[in-house]
C-alpha atoms as a PDB file:
ATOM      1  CA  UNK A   1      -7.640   6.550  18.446  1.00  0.00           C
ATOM      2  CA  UNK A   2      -7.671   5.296  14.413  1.00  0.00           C
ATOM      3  CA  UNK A   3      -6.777   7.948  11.983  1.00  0.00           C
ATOM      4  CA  UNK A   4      -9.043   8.494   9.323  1.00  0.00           C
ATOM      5  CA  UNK A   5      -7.991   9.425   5.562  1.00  0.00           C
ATOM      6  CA  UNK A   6     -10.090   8.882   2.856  1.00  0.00           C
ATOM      7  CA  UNK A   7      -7.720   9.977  -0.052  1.00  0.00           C
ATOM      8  CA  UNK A   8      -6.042   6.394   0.933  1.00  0.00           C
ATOM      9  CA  UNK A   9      -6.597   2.740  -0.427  1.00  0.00           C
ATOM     10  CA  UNK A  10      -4.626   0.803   1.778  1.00  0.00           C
ATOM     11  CA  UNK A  11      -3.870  -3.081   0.858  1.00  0.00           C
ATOM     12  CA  UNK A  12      -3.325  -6.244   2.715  1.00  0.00           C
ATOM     13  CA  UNK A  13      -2.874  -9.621   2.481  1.00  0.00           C
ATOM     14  CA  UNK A  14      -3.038 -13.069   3.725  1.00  0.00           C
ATOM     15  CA  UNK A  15       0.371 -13.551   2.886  1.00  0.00           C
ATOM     16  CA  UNK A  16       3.639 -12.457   1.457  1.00  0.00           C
ATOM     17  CA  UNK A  17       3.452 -13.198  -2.505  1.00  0.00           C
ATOM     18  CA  UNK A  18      -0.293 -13.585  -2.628  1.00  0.00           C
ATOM     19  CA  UNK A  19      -1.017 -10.669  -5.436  1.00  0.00           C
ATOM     20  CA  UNK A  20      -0.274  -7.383  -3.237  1.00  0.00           C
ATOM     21  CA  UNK A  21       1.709  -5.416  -4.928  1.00  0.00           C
ATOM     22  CA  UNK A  22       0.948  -6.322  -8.511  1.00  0.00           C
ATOM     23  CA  UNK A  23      -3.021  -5.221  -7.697  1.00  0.00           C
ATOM     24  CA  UNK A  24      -1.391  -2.194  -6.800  1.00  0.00           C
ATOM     25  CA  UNK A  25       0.528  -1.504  -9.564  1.00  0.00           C
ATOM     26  CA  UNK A  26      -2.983  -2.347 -11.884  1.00  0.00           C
ATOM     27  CA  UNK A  27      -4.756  -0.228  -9.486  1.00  0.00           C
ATOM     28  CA  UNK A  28      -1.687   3.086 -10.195  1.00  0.00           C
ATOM     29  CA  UNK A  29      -1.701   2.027 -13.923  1.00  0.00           C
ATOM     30  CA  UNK A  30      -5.379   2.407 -13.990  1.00  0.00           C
ATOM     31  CA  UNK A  31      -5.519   6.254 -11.892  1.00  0.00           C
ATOM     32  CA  UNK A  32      -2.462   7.458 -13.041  1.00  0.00           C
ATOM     33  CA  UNK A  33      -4.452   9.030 -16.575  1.00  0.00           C
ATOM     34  CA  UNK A  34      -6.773  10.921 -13.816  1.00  0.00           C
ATOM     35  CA  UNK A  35      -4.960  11.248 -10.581  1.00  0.00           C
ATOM     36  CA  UNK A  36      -1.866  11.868  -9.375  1.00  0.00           C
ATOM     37  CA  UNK A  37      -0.806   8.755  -7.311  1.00  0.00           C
ATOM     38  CA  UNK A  38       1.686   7.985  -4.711  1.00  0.00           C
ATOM     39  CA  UNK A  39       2.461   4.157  -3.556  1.00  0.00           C
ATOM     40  CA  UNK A  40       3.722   3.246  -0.329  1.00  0.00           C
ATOM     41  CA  UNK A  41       5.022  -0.026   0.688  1.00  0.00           C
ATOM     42  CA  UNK A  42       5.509  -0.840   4.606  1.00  0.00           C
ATOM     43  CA  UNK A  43       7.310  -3.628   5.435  1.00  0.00           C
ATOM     44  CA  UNK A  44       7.689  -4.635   9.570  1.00  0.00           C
ATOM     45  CA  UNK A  45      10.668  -6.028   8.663  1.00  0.00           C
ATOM     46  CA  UNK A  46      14.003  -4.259   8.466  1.00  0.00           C
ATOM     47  CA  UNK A  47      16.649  -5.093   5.409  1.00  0.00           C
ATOM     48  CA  UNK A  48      19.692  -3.511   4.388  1.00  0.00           C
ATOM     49  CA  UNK A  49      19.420  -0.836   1.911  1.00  0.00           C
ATOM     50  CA  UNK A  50      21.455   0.543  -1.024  1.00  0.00           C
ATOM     51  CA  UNK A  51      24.741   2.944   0.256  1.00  0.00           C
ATOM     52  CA  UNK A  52      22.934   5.891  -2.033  1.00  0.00           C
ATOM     53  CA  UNK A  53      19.133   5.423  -0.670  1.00  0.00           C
ATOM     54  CA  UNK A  54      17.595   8.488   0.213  1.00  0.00           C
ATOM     55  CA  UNK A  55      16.609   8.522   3.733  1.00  0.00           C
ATOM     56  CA  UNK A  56      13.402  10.778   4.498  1.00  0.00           C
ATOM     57  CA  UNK A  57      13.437   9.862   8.036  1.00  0.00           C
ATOM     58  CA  UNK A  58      15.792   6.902   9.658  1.00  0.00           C
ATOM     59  CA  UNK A  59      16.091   5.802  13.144  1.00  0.00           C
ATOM     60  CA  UNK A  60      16.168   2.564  15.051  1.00  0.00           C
ATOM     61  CA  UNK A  61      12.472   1.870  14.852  1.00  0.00           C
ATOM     62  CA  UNK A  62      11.611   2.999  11.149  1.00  0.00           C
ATOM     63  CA  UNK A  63      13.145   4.113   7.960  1.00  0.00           C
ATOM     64  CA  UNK A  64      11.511   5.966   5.182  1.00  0.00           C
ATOM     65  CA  UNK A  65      12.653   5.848   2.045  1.00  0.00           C
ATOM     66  CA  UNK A  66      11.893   8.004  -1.589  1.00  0.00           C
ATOM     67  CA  UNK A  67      12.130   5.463  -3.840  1.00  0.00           C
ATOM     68  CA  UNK A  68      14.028   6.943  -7.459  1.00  0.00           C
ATOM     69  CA  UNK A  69      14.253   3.613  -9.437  1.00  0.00           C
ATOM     70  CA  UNK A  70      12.113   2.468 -11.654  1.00  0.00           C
ATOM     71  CA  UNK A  71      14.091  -0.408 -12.513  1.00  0.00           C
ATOM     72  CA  UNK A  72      14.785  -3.343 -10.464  1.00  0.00           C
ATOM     73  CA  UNK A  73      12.466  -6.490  -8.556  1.00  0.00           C
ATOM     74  CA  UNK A  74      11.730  -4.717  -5.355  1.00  0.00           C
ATOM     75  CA  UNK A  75       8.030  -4.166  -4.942  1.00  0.00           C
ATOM     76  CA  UNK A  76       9.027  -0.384  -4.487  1.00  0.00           C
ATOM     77  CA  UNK A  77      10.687  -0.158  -7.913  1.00  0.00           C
ATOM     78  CA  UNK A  78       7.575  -1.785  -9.403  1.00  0.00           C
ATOM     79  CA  UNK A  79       5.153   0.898  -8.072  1.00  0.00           C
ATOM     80  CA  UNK A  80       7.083   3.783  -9.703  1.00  0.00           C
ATOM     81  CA  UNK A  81       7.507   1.580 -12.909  1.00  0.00           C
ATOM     82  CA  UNK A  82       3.666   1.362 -12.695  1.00  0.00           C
ATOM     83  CA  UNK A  83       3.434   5.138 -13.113  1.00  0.00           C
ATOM     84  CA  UNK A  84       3.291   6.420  -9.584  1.00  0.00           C
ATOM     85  CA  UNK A  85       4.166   9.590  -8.972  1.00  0.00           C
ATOM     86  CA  UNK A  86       6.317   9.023  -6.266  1.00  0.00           C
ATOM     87  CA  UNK A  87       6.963   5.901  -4.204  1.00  0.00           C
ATOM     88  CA  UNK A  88       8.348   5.606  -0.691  1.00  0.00           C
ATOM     89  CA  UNK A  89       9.207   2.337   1.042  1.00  0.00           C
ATOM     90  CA  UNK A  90       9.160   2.058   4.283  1.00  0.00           C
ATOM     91  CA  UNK A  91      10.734  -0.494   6.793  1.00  0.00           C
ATOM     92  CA  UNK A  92       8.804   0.086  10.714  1.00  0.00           C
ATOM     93  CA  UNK A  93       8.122  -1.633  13.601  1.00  0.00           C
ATOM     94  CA  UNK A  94       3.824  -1.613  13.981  1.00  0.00           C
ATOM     95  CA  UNK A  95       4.079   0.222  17.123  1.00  0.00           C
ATOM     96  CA  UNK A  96       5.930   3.642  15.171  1.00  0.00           C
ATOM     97  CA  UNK A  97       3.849   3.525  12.362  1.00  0.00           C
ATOM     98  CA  UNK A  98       1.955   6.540  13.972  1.00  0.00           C
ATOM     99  CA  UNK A  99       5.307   8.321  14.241  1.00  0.00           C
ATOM    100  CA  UNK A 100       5.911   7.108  10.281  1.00  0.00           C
ATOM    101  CA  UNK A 101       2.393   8.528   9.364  1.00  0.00           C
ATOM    102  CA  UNK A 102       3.114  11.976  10.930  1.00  0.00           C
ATOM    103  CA  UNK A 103       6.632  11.855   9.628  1.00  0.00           C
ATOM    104  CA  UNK A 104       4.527  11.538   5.525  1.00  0.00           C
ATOM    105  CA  UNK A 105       2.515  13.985   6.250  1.00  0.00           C
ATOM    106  CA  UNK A 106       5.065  16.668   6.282  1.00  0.00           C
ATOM    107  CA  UNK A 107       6.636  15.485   3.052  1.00  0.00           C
ATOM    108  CA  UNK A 108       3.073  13.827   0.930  1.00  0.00           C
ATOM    109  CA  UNK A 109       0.732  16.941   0.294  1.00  0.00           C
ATOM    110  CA  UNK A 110      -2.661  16.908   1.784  1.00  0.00           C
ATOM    111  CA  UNK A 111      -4.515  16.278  -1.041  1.00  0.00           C
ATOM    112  CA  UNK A 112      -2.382  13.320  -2.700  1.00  0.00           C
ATOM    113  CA  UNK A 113      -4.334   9.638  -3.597  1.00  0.00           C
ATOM    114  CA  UNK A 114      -2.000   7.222  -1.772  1.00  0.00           C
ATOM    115  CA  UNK A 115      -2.301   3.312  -1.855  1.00  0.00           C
ATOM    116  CA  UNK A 116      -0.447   1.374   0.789  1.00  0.00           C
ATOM    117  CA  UNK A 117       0.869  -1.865   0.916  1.00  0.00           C
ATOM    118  CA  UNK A 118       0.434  -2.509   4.890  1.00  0.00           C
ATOM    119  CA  UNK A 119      -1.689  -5.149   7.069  1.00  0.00           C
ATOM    120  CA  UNK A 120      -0.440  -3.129  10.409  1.00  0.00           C
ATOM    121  CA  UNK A 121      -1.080   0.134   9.445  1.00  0.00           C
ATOM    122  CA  UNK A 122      -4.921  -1.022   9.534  1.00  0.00           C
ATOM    123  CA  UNK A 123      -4.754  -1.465  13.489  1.00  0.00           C
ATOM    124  CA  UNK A 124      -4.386   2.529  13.456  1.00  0.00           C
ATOM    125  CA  UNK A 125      -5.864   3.832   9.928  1.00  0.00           C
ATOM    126  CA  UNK A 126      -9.375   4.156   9.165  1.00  0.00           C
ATOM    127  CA  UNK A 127      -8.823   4.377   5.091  1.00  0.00           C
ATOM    128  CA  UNK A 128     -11.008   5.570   2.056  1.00  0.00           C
ATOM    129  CA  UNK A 129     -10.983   1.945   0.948  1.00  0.00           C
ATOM    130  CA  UNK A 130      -9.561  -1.278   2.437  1.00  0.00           C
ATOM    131  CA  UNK A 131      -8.957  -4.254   0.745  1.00  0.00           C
ATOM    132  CA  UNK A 132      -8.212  -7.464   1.118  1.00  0.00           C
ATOM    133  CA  UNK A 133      -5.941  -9.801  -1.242  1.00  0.00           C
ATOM    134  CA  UNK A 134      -6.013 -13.263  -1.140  1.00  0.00           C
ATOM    135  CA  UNK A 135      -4.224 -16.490  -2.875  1.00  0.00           C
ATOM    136  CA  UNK A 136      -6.796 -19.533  -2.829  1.00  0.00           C
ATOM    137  CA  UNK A 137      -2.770 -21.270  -2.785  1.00  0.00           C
ATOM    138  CA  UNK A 138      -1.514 -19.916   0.170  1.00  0.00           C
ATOM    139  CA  UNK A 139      -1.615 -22.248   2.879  1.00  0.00           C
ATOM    140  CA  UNK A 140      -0.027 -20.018   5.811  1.00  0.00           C
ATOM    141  CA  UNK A 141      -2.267 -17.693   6.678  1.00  0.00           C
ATOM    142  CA  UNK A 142      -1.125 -14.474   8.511  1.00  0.00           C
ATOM    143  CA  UNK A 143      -2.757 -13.727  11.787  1.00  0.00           C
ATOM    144  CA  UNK A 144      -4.715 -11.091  11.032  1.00  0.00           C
ATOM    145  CA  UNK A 145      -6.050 -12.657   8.457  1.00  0.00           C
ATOM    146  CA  UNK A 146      -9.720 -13.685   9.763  1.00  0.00           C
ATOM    147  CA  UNK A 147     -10.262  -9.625  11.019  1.00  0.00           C
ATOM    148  CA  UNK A 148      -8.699  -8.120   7.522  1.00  0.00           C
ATOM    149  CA  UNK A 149     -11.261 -10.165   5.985  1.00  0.00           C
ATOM    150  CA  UNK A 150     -14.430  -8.763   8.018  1.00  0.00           C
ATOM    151  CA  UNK A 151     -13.100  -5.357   8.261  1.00  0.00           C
ATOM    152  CA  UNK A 152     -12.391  -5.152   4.469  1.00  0.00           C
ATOM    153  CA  UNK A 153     -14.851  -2.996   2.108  1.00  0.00           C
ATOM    154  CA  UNK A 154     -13.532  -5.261  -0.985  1.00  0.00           C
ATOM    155  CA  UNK A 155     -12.099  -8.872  -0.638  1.00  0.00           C
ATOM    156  CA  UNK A 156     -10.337  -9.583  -3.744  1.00  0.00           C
ATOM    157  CA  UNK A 157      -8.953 -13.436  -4.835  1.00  0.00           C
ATOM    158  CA  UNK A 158      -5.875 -13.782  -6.952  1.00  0.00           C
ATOM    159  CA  UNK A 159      -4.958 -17.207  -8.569  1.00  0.00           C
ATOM    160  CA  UNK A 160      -1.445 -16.810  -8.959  1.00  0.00           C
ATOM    161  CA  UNK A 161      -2.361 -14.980 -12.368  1.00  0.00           C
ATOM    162  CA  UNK A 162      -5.696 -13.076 -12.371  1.00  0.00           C
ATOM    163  CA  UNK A 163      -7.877 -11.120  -9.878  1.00  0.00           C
ATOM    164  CA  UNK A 164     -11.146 -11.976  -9.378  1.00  0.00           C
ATOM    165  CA  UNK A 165     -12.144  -8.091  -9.463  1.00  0.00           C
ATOM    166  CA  UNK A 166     -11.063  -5.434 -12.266  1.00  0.00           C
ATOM    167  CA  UNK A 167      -9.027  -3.001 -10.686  1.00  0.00           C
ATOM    168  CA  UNK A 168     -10.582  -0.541 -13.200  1.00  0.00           C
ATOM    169  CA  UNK A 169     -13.888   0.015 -11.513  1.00  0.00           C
ATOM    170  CA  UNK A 170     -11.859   1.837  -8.873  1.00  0.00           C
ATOM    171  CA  UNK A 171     -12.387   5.444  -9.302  1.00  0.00           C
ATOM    172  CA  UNK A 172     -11.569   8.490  -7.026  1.00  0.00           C
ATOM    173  CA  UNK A 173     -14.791  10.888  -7.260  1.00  0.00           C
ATOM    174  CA  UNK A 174     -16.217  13.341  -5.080  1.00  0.00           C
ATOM    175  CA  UNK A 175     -13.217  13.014  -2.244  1.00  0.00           C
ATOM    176  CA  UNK A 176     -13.668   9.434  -1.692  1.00  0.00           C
ATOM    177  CA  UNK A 177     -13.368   6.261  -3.410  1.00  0.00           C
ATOM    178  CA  UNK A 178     -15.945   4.514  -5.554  1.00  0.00           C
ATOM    179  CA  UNK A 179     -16.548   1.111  -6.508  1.00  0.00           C
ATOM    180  CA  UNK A 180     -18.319   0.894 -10.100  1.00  0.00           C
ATOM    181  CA  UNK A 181     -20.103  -2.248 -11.199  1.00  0.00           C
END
């Protein structure tokens, strides 16, 4: 059963390093004067964390973290430095990431704008708007890649220093998101 949630723009890639995050933090920069917005970033992969991270939920097969720095190189740091409201970085295994969903539900309010970095969470999540970043450079595609790409509502190109699309004409009106020309 997918989950649908239309306050969410949820972001994927056909890579790591391909434009993700930084689309995101254009995409924050540009609501934040409007909207209130929180980023999430979900990795699948799990790496050891600061002694004085603050755990929102931790067990063996996810960990959620409230990010608090806004300095610092991890993609999580950059998303707050981008003017997010909050940020919360999340390390999960694809099969929990129903469990991590329920688990942000009780600490996110209901009518927060959210964009998530995340290719898995789109097996499960039905969002507002999906899209899909690619590098013309990268060579090793991801999976998932070919299905992201049809299932996107906005496939975006980066190359390696500009989008192809202005991350301005995103606009949350009317509870769901808009793409202006």
């Amino acid at each position: 059963m997918t989950i649908q949630r239309e306050n969410i723009i949820l972001l994927a890639g056909n890579g790591q390093n391909v434009g993700k995050t930084l689309f995101a933090c254009q995409l924050i920069n540009s609501l934040k004067q409007k909207h209130s917005v929180i980023g999430i970033k979900i990795c699948p992969h799990f790496h050891e964390l600061k002694p004085d991270t603050e755990f929102i939920a931790s067990n063996t097969n996810y960990q959620i973290i409230k990010e608090h720095r806004q300095q610092g190189k991890k993609d999580s740091n950059r998303l707050l430095n981008a003017g997010a409201k909050e940020v919360y970085y999340i390390q999960a295994k694809d099969d929990y990431l129903r469990e991590v969903l329920s688990c942000l539900d009780k600490v996110v309010p209901n009518n927060s704008l959210l964009i998530i970095e995340s290719g898995g969470l789109r097996k499960i999540l039905e969002p507002g708007l999906f899209i899909m970043i690619e590098s013309k450079n990268n060579k090793k595609l991801k999976p998932n890649t070919v299905k992201y790409r049809e299932m996107a509502n906005l496939n975006i190109e980066f190359d390696g220093e500009e989008f192809n699309f202005d991350p301005n004409r995103i606009h949350f009106s009317e509870q769901k998101w808009v793409i202006k020309n």
